[in-house]
PDB file of N, CA and C in Angstrom:
ATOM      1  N   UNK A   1     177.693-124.171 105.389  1.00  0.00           N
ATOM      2  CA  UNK A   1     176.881-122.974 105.257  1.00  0.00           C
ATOM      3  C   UNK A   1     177.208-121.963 106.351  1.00  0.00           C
ATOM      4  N   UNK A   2     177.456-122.667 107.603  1.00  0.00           N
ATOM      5  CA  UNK A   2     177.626-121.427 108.863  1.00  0.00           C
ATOM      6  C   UNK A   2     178.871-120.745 108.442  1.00  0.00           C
ATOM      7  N   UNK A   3     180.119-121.844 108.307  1.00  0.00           N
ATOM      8  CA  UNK A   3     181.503-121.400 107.432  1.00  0.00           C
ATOM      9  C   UNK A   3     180.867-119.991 106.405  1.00  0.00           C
ATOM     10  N   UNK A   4     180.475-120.443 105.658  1.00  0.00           N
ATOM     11  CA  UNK A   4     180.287-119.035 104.614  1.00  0.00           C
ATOM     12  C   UNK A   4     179.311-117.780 105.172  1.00  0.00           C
ATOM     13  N   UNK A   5     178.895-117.984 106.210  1.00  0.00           N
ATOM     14  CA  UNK A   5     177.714-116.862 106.599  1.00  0.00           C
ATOM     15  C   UNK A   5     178.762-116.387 107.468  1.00  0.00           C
ATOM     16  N   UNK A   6     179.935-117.154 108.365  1.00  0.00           N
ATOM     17  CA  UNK A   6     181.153-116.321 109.141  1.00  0.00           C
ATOM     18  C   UNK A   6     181.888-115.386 108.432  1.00  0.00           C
ATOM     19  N   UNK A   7     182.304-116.095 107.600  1.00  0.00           N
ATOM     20  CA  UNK A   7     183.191-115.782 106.695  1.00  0.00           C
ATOM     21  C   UNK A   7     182.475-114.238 105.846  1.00  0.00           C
ATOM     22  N   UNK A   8     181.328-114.422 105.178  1.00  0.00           N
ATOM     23  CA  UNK A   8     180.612-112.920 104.914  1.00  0.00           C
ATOM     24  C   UNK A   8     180.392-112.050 106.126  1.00  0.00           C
ATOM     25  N   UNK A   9     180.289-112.296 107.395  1.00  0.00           N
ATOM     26  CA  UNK A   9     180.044-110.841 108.305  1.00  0.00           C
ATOM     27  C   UNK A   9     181.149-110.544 108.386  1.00  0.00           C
ATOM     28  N   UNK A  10     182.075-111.595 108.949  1.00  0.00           N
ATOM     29  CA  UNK A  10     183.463-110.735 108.659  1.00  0.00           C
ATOM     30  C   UNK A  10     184.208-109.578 107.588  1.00  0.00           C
ATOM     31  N   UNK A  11     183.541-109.681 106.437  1.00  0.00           N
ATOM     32  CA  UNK A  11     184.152-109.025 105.566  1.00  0.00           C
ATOM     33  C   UNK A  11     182.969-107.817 105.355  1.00  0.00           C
ATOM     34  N   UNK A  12     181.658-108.008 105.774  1.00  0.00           N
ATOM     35  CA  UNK A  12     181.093-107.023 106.505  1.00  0.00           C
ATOM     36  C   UNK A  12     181.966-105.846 106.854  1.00  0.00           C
ATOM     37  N   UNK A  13     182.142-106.484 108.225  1.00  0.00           N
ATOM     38  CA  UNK A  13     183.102-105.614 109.139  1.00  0.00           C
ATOM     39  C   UNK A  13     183.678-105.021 108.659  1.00  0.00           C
ATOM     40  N   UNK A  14     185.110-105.724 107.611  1.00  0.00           N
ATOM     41  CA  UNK A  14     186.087-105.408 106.983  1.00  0.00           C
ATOM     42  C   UNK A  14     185.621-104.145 106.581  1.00  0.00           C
ATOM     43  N   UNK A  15     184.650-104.169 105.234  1.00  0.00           N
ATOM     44  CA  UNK A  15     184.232-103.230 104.651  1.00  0.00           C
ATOM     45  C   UNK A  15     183.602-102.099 104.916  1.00  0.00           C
ATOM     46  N   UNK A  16     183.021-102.119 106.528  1.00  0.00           N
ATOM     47  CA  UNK A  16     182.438-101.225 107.231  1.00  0.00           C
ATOM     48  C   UNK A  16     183.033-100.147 107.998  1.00  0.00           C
ATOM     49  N   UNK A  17     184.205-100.796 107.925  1.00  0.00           N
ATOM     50  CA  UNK A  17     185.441-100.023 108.747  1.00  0.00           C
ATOM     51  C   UNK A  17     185.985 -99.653 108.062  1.00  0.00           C
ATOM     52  N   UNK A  18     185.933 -99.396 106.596  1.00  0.00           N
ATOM     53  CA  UNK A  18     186.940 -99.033 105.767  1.00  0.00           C
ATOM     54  C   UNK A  18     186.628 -97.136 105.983  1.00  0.00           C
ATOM     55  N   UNK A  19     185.845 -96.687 105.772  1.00  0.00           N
ATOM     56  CA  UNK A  19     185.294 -95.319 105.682  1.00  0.00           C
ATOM     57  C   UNK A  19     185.425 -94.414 107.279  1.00  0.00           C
ATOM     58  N   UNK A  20     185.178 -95.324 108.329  1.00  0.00           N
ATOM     59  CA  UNK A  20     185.767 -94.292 110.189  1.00  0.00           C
ATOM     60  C   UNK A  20     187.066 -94.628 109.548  1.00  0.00           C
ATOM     61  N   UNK A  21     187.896 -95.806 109.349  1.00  0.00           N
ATOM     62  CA  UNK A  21     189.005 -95.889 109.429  1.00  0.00           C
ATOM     63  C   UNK A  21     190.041 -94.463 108.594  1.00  0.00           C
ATOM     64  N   UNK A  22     189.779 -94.611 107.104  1.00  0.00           N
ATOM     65  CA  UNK A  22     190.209 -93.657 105.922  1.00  0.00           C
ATOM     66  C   UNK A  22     189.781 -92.221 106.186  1.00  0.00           C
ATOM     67  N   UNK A  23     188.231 -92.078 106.530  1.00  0.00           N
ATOM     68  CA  UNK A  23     187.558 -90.685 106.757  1.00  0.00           C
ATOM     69  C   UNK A  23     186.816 -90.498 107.524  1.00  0.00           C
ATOM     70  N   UNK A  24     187.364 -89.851 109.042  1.00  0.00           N
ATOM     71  CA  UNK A  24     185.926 -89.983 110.234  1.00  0.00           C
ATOM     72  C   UNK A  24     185.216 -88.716 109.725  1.00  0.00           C
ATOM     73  N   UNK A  25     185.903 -88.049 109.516  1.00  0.00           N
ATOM     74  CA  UNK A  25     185.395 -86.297 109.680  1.00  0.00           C
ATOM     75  C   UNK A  25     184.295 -86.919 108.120  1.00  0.00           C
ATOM     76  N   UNK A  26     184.568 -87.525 107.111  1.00  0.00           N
ATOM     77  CA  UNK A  26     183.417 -86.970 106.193  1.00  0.00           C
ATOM     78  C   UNK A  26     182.138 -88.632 106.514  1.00  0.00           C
ATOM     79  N   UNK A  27     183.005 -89.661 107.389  1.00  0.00           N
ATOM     80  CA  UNK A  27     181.564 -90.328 107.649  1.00  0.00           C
ATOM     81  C   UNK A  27     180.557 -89.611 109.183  1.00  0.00           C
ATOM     82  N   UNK A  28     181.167 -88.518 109.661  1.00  0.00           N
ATOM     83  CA  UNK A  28     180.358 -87.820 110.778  1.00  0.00           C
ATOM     84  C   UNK A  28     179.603 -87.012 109.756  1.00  0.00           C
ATOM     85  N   UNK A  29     179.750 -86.347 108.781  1.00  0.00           N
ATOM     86  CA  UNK A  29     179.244 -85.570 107.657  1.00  0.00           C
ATOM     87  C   UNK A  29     177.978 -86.296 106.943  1.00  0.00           C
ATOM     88  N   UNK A  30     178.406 -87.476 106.982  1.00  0.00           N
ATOM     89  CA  UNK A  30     177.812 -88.466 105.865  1.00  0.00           C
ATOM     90  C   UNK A  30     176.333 -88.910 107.189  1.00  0.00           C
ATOM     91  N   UNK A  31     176.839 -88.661 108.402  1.00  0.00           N
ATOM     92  CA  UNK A  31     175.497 -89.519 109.161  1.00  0.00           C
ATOM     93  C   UNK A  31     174.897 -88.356 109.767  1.00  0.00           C
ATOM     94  N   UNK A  32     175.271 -87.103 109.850  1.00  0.00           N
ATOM     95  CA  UNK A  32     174.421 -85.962 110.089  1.00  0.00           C
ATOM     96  C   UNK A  32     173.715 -86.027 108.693  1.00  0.00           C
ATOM     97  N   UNK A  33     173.932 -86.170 107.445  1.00  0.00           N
ATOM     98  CA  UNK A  33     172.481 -85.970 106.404  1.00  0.00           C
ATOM     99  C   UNK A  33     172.164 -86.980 106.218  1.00  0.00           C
ATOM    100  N   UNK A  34     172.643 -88.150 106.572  1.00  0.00           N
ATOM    101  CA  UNK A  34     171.471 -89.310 107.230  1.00  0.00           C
ATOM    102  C   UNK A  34     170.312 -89.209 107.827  1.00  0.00           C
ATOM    103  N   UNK A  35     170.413 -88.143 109.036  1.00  0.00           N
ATOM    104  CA  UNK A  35     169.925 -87.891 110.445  1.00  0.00           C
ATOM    105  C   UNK A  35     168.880 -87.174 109.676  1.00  0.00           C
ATOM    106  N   UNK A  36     169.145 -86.195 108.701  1.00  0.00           N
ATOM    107  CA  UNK A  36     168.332 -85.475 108.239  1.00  0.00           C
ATOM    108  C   UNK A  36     166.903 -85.947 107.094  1.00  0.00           C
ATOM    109  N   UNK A  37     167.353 -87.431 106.597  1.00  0.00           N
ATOM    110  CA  UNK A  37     166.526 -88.182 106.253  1.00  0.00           C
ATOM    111  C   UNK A  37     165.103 -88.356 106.796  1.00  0.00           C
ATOM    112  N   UNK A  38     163.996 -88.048 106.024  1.00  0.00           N
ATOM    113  CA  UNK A  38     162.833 -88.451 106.606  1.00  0.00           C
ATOM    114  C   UNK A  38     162.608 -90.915 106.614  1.00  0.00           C
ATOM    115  N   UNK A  39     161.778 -91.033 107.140  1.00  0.00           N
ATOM    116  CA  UNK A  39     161.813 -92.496 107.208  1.00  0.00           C
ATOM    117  C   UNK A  39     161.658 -93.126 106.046  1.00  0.00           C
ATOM    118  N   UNK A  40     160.772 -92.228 105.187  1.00  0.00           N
ATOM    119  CA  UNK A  40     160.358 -93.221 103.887  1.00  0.00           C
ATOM    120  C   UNK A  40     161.851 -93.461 102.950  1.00  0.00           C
ATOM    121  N   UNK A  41     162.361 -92.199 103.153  1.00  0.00           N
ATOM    122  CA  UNK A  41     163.521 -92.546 102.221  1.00  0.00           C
ATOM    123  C   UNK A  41     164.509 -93.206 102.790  1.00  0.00           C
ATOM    124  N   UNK A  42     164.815 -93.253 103.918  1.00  0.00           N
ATOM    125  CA  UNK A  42     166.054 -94.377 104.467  1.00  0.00           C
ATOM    126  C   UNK A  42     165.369 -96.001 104.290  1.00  0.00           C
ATOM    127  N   UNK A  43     164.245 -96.145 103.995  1.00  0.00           N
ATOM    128  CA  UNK A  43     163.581 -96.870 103.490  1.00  0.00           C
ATOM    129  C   UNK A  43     163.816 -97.462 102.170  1.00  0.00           C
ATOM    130  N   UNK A  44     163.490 -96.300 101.294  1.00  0.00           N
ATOM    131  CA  UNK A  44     164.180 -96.522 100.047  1.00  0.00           C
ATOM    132  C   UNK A  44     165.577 -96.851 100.154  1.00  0.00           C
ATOM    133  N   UNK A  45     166.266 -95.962 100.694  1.00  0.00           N
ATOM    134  CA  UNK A  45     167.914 -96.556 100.724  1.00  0.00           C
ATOM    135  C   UNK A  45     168.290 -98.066 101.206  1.00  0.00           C
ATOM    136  N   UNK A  46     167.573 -98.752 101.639  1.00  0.00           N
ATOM    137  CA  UNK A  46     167.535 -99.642 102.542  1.00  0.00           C
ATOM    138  C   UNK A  46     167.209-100.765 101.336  1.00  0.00           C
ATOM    139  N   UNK A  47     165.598-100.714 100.644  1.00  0.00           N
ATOM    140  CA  UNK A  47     165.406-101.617  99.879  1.00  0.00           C
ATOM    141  C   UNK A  47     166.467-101.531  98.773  1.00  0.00           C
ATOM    142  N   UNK A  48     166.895-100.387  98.351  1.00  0.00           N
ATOM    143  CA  UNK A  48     167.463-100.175  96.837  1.00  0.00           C
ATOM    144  C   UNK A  48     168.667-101.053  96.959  1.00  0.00           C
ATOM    145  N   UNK A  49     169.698-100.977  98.703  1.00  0.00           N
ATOM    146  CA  UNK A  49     170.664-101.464  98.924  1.00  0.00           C
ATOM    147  C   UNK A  49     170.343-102.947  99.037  1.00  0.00           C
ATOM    148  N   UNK A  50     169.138-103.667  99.647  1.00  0.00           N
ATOM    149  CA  UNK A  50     168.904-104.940  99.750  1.00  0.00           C
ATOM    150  C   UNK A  50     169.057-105.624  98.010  1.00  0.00           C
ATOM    151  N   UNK A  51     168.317-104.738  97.272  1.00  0.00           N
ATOM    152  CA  UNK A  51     167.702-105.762  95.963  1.00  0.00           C
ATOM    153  C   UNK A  51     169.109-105.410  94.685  1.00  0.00           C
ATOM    154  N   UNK A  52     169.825-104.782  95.252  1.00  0.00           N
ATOM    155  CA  UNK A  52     171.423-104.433  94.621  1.00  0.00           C
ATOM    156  C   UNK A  52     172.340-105.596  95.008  1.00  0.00           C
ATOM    157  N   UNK A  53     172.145-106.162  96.718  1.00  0.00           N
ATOM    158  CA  UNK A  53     172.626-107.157  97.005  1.00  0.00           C
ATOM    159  C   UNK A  53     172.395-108.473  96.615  1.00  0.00           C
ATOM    160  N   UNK A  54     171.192-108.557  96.138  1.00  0.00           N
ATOM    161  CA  UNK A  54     170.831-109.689  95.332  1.00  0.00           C
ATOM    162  C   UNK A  54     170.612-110.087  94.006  1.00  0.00           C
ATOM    163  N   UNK A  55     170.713-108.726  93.501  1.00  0.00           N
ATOM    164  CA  UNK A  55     170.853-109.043  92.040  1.00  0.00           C
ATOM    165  C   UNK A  55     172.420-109.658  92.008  1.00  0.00           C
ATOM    166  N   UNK A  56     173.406-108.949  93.039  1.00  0.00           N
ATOM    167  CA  UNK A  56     174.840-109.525  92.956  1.00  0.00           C
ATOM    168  C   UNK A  56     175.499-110.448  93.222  1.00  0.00           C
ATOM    169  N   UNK A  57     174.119-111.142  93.997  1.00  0.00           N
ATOM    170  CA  UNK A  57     174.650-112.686  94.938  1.00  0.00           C
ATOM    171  C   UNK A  57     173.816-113.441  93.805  1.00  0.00           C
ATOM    172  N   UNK A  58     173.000-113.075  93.161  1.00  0.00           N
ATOM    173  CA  UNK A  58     172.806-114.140  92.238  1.00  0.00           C
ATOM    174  C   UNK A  58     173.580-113.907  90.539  1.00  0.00           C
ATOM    175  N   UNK A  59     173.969-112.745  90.671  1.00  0.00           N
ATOM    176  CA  UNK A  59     175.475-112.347  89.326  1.00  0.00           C
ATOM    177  C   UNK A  59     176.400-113.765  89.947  1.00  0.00           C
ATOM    178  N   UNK A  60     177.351-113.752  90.977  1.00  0.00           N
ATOM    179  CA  UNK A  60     178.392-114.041  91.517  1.00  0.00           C
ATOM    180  C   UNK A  60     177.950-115.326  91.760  1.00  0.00           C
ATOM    181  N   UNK A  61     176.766-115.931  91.620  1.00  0.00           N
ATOM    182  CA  UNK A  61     176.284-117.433  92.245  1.00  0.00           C
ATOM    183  C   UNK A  61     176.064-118.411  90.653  1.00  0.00           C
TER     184      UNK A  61
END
C-alpha cells in the first residue's frame, strides 16, 4: 500500500510540473485569477476536483 501511495505522489509531481514546465507565463496568468477567487468558490473547485477524483479511482479500481 505505501508502494502505491509513493508511486501516486510521484506522478503527482510529474503532472504538476507539466504546466511551469510547458507554460510559466500562462500558469502566472492562471494563479493571478485564482487570487481573484472569492473562498466559497475555490471551495467549489476543490470539492468538484476531489469527487472527479473518485468517481475515477473507483472507474479505474
Amino acid at each position: 500500500m505505501s508502494h502505491d501511495l509513493g508511486v501516486a505522489l510521484a506522478l503527482l509531481l510529474v503532472l504538476e510540473g507539466i504546466l511551469p514546465f510547458l507554460n510559466p507565463a500562462g500558469l502566472r496568468k492562471t494563479l493571478e485569477t485564482i487570487q481573484g477567487l472569492n473562498d466559497g468558490q475555490l471551495r467549489f473547485a476543490g470539492l468538484s476536483s476531489m469527487l472527479l477524483g473518485l468517481v475515477l479511482l473507483y472507474i479505474l479500481r
